[in-house]
C-alpha atoms as a PDB file:
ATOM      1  CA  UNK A   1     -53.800  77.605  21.362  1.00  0.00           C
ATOM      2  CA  UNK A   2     -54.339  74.114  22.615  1.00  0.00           C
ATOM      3  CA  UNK A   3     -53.944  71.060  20.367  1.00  0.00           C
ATOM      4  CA  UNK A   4     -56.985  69.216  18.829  1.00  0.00           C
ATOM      5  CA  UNK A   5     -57.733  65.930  18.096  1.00  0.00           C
ATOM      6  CA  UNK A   6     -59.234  64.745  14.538  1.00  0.00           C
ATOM      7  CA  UNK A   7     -61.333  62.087  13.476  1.00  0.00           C
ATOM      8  CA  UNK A   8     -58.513  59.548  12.284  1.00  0.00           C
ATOM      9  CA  UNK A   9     -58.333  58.746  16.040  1.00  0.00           C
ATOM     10  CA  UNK A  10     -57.822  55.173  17.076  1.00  0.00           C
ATOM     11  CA  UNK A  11     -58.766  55.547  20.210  1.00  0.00           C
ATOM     12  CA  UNK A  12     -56.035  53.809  21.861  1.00  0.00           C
ATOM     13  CA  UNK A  13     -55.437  56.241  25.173  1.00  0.00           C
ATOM     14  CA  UNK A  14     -51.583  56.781  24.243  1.00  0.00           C
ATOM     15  CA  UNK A  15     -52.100  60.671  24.077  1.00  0.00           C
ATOM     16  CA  UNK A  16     -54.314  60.783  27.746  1.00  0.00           C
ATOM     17  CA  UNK A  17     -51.574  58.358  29.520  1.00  0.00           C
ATOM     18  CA  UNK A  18     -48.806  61.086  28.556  1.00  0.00           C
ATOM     19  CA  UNK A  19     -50.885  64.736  28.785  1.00  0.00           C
ATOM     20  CA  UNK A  20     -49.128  65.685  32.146  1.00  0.00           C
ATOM     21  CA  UNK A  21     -51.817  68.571  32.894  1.00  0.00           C
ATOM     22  CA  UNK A  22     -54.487  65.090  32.438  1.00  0.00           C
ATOM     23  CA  UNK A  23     -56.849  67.578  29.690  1.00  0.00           C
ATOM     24  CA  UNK A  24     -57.606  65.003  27.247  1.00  0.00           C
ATOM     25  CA  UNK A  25     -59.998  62.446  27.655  1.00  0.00           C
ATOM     26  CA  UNK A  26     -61.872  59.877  26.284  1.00  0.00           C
ATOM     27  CA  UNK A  27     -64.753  60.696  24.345  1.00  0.00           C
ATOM     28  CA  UNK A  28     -67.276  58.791  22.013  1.00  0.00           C
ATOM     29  CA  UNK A  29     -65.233  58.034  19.519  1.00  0.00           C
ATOM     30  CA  UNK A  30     -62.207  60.206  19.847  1.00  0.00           C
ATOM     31  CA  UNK A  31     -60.428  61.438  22.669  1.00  0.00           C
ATOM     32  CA  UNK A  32     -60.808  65.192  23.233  1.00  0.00           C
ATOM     33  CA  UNK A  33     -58.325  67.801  24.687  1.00  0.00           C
ATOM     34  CA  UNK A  34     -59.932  70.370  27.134  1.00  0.00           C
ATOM     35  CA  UNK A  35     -58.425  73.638  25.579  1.00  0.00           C
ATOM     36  CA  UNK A  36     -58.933  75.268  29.108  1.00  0.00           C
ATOM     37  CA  UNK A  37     -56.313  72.910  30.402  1.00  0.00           C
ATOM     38  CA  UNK A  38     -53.603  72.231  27.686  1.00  0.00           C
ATOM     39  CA  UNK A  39     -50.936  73.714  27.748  1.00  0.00           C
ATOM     40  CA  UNK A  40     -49.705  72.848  24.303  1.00  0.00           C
ATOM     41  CA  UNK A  41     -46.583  71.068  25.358  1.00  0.00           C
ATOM     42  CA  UNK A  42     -47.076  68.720  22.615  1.00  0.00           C
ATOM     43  CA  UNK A  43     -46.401  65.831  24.045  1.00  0.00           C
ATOM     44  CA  UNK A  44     -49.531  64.219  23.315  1.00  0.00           C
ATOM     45  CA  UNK A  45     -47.879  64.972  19.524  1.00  0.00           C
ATOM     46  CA  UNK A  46     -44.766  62.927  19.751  1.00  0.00           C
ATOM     47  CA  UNK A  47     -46.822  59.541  20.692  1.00  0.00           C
ATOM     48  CA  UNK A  48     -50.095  59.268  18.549  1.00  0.00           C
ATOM     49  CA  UNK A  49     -49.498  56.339  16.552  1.00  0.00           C
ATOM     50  CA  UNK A  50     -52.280  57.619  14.004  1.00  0.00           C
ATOM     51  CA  UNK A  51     -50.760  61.163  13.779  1.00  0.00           C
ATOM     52  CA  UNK A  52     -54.331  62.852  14.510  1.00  0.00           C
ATOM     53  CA  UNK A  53     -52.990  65.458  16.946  1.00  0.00           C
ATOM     54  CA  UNK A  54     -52.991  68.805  15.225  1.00  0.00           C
ATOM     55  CA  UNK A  55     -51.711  72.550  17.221  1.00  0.00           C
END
C-alpha cells in the first residue's frame, strides 16, 4: 500500500527530492504520492520535517 501524504504538509519538496521511483509531486497545497508508482520504501518517511507521511 503506498504512503500518503496529510494536510500538515509544509510543502517544502524534502519528500519529492528523496522518492527514488520520482511518484510524489507537488500539488496545490500538499505534495501527493502517485500510489501507482510508490513503492513504499519509506524513504520519503525518514525526512519530512512535519512528520505528515503516513503508510
Amino acid at each position: 500500500m503506498a504512503h500518503t501524504i496529510t494536510d500538515a504538509c509544509l510543502a517544502c519538496g524534502a519528500c519529492a527530492a528523496e522518492c527514488p521511483v520520482e511518484a510524489i509531486s507537488e500539488g496545490d497545497p500538499k505534495y501527493l504520492i502517485d500510489a501507482d508508482i510508490c513503492t513504499d520504501c519509506g524513504a520519503c518517511v525518514e525526512v519530512c520535517p512535519a512528520d505528515c507521511i503516513e503508510a
